[in-house]
N, C-alpha and C. Protein backbone atom coordinates (compact mmCIF):
# COMPACT_ATOMS: atom_id res chain seq x y z
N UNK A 1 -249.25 89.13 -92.66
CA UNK A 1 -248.75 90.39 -93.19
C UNK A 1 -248.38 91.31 -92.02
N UNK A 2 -247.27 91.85 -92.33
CA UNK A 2 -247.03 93.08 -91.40
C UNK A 2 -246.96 94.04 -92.04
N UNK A 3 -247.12 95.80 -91.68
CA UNK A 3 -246.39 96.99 -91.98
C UNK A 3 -245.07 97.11 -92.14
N UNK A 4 -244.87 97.51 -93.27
CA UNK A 4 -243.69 97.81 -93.58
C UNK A 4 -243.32 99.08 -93.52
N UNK A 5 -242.59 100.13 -93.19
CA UNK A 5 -242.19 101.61 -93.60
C UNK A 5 -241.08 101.28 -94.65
N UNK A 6 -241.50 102.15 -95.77
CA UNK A 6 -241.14 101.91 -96.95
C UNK A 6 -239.38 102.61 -96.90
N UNK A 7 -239.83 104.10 -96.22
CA UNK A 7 -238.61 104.69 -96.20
C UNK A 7 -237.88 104.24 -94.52
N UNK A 8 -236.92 103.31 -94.07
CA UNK A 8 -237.21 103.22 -92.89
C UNK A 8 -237.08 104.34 -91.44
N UNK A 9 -237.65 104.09 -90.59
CA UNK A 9 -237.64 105.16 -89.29
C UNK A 9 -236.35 105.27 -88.98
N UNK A 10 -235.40 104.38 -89.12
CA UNK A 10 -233.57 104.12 -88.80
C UNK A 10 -233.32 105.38 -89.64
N UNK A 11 -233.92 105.51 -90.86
CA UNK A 11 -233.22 106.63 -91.62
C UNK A 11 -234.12 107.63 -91.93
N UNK A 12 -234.69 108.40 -91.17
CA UNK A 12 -235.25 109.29 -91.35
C UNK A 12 -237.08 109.19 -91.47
N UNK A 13 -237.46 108.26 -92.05
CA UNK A 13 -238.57 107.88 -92.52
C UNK A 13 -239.74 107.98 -91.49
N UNK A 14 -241.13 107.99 -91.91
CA UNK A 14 -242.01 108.40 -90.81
C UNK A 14 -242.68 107.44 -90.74
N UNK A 15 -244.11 107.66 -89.89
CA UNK A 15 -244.60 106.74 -89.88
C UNK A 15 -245.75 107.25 -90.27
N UNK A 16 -245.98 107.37 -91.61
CA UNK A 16 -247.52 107.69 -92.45
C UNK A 16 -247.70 106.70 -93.18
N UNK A 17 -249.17 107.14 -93.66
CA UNK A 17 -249.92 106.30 -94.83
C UNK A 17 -249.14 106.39 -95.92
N UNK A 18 -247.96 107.35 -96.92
CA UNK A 18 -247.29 107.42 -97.76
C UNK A 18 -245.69 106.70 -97.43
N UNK A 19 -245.69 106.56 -96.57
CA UNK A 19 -244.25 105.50 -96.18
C UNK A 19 -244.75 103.76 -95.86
N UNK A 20 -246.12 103.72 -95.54
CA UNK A 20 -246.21 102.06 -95.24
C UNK A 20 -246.45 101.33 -96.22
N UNK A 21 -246.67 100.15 -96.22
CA UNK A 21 -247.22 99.20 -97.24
C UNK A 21 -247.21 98.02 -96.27
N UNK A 22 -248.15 96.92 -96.70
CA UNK A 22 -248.50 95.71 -95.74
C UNK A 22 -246.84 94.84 -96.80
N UNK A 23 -246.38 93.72 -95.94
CA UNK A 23 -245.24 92.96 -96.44
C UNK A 23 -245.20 91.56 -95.54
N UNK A 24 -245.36 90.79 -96.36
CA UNK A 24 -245.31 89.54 -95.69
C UNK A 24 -243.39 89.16 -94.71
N UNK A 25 -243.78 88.90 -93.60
CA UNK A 25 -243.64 89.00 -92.43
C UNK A 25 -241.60 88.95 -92.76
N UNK A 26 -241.44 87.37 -93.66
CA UNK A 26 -240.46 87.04 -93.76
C UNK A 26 -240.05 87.96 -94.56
N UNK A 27 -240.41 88.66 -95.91
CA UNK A 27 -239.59 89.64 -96.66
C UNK A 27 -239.56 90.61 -95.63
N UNK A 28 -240.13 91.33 -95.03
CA UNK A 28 -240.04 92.70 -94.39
C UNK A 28 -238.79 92.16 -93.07
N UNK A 29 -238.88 91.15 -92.52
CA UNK A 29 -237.09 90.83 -91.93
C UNK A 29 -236.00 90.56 -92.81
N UNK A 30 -235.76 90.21 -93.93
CA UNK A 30 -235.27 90.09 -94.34
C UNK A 30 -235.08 91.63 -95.14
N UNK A 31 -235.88 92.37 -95.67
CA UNK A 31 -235.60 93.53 -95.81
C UNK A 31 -234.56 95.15 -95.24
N UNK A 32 -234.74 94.50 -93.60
CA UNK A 32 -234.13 95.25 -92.41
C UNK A 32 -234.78 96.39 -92.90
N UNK A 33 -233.89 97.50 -92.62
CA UNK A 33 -233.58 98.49 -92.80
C UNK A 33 -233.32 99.50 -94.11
N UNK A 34 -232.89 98.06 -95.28
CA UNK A 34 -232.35 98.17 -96.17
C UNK A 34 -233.32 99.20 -97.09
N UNK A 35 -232.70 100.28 -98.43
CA UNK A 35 -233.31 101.08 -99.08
C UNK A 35 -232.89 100.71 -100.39
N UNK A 36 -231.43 100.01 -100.60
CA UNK A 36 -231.39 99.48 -101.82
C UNK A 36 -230.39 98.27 -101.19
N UNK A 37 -230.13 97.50 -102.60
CA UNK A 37 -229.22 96.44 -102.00
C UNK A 37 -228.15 96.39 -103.86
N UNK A 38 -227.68 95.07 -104.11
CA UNK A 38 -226.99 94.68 -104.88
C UNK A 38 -227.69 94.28 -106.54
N UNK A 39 -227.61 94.62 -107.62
CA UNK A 39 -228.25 93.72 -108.47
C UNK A 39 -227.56 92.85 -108.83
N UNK A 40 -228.10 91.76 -108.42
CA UNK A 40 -227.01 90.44 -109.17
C UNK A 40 -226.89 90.34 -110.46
N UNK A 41 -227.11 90.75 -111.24
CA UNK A 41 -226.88 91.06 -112.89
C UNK A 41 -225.63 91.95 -112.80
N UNK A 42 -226.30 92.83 -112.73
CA UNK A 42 -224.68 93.79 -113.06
C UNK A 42 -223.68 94.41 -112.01
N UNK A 43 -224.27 94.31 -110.89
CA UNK A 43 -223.32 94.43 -109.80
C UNK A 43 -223.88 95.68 -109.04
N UNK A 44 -224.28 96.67 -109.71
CA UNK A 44 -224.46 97.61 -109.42
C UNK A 44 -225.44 97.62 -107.87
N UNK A 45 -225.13 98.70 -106.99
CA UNK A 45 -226.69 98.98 -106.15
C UNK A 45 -227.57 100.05 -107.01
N UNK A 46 -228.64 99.08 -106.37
CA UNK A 46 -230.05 99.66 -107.05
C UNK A 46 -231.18 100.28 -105.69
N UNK A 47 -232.16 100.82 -106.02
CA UNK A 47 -232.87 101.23 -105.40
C UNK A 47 -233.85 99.99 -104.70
N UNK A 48 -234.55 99.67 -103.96
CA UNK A 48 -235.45 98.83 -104.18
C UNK A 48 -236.85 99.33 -104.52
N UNK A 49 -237.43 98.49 -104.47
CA UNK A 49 -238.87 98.18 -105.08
C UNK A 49 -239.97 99.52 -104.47
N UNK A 50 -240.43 100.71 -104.64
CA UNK A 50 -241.25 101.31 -103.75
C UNK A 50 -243.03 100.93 -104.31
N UNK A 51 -243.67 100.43 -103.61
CA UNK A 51 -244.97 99.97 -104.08
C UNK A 51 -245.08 101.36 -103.88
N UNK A 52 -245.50 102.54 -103.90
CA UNK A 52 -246.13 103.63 -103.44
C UNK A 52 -246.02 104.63 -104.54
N UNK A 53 -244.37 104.12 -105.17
CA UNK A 53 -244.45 105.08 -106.52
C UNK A 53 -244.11 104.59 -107.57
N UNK A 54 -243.95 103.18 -107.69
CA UNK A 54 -243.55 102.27 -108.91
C UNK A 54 -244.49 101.28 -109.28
N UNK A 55 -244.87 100.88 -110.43
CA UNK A 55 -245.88 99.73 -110.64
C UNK A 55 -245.32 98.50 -110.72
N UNK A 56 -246.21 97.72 -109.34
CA UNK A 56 -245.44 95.81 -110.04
C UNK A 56 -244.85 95.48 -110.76
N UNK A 57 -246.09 95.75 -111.68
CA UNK A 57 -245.81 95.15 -113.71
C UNK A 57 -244.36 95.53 -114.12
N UNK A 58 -244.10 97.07 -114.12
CA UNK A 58 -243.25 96.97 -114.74
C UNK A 58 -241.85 96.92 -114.34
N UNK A 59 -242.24 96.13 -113.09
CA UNK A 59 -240.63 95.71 -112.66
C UNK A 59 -240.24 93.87 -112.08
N UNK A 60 -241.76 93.19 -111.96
CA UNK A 60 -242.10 91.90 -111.83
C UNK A 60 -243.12 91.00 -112.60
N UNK A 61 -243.24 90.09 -112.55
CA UNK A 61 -243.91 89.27 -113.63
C UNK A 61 -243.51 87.77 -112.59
N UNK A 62 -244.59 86.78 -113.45
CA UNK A 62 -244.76 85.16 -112.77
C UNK A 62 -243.84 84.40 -114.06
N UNK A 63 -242.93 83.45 -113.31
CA UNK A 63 -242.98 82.32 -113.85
C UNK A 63 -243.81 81.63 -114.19
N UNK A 64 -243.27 80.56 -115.41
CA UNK A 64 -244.53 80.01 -116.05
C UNK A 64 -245.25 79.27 -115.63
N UNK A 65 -244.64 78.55 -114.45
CA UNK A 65 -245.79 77.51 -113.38
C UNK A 65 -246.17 78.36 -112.48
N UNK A 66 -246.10 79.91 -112.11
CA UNK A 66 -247.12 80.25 -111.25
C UNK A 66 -246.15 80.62 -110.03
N UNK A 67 -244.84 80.12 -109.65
CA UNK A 67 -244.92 80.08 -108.61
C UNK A 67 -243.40 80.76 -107.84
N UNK A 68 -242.38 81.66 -109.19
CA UNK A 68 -241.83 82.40 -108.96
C UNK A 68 -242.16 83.41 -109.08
N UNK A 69 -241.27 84.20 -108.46
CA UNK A 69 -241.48 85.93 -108.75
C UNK A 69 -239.85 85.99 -109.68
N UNK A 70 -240.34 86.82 -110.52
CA UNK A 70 -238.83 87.09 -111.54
C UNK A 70 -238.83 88.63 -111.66
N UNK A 71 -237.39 89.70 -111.79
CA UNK A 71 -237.83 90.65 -112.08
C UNK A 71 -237.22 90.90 -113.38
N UNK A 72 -238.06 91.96 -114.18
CA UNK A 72 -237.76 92.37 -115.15
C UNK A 72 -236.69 93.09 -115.33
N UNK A 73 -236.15 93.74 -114.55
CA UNK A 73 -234.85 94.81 -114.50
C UNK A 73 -234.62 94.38 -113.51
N UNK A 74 -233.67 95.46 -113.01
CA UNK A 74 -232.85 95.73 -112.16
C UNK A 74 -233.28 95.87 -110.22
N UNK A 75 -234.51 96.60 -110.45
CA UNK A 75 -235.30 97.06 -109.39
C UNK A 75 -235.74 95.85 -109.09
N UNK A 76 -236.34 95.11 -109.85
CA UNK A 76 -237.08 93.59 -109.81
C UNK A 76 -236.25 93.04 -109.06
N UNK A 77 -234.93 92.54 -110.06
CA UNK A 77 -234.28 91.70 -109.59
C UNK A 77 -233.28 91.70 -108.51
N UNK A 78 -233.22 93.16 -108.30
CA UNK A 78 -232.60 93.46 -106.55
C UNK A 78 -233.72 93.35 -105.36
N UNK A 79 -234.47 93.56 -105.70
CA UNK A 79 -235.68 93.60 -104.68
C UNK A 79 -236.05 91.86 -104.03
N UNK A 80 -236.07 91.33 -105.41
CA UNK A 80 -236.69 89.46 -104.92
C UNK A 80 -235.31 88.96 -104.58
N UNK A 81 -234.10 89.39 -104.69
CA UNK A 81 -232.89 89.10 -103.81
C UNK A 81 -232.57 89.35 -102.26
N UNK A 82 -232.77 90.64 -102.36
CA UNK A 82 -232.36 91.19 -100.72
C UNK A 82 -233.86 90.98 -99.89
N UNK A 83 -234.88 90.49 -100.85
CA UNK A 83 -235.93 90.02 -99.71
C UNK A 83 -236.16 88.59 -99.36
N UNK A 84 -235.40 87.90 -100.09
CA UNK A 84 -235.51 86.50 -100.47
C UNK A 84 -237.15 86.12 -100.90
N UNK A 85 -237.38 86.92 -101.97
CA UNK A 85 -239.41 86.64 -102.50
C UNK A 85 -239.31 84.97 -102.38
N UNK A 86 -238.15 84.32 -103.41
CA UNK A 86 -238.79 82.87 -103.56
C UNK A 86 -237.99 81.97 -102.73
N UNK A 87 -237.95 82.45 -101.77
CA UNK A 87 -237.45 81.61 -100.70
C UNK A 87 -238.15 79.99 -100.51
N UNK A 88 -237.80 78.88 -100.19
CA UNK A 88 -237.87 77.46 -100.45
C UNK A 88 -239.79 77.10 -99.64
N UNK A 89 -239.51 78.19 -98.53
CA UNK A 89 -241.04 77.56 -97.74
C UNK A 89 -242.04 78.28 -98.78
N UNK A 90 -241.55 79.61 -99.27
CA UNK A 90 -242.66 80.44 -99.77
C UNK A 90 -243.30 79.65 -101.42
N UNK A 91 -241.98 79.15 -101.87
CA UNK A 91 -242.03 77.97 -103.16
C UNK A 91 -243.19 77.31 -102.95
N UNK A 92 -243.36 76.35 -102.21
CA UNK A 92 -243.75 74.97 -101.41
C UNK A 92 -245.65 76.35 -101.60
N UNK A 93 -245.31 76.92 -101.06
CA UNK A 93 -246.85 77.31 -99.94
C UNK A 93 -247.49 78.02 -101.95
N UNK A 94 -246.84 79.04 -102.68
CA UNK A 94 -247.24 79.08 -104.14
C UNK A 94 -247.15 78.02 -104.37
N UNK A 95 -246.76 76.67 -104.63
CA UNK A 95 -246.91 75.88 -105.45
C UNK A 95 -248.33 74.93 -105.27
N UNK A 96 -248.79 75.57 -103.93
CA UNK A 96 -250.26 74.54 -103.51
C UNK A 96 -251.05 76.19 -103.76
N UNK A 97 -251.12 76.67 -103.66
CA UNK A 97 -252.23 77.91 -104.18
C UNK A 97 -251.81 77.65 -105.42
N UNK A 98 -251.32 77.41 -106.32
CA UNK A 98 -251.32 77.56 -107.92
C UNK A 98 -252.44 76.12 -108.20
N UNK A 99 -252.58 75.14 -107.47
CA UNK A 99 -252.82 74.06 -107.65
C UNK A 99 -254.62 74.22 -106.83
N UNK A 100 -254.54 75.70 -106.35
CA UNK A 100 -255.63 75.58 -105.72
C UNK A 100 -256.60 76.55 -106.67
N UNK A 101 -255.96 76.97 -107.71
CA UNK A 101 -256.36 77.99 -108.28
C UNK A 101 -256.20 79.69 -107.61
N UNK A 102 -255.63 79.76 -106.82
CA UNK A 102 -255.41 80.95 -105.87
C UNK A 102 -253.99 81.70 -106.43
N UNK A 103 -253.52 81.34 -107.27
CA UNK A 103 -252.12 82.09 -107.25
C UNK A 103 -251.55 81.59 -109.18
N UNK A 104 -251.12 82.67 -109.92
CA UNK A 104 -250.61 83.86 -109.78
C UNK A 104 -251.73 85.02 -109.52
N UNK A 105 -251.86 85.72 -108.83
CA UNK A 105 -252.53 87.11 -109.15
C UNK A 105 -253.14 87.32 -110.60
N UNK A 106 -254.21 88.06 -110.99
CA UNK A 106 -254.58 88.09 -111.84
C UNK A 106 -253.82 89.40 -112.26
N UNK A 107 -253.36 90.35 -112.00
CA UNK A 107 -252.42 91.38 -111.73
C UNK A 107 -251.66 92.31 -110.83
């Protein structure tokens, strides 16, 4: 896990306890800089994901084997895009914690 600044320092953003969140290493590069990106549904840009003022739930949820991330809207589903959530290694590494009993989250 690394720190993430939620709002980034490129654009104004600080470096407090209300701008960070921990982010596994590969989404937070793949994230850059970025504050919103594309929704592949409707085209539109969307905001992304802020853990700090939005709840998981109501923007992500598990596939039924455990081992995607899907989003419910828009926010969801721009967010597990421009971070690549189910990227092919991250697949592979959920699909042996589901098998280990370690994964999905209980919430």
């Amino acid at each position: 896990m690394t720190y993430d600044h939620i709002h980034p320092v490129s654009k104004g953003g600080e470096t407090t306890f209300e701008n960070l969140c921990l982010a596994c290493r590969s989404c937070n590069e793949f994230k850059s800089d970025a504050v919103e990106s594309i929704d592949p549904l409707s085209g539109e840009t969307i905001q992304l994901f802020n853990p700090r003022k939005q709840k998981w739930a109501d923007h992500f949820g598990w596939s039924a084997d455990g081992t995607r991330l899907e989003g419910i809207n828009a926010i969801g589903r721009t967010t597990i895009v421009k971070l690549r959530i189910n990227n092919p290694i991250i697949l592979i590494a959920r699909k042996r914690w589901v098998i280990s009993g370690w994964h999905p989250p209980l919430d």
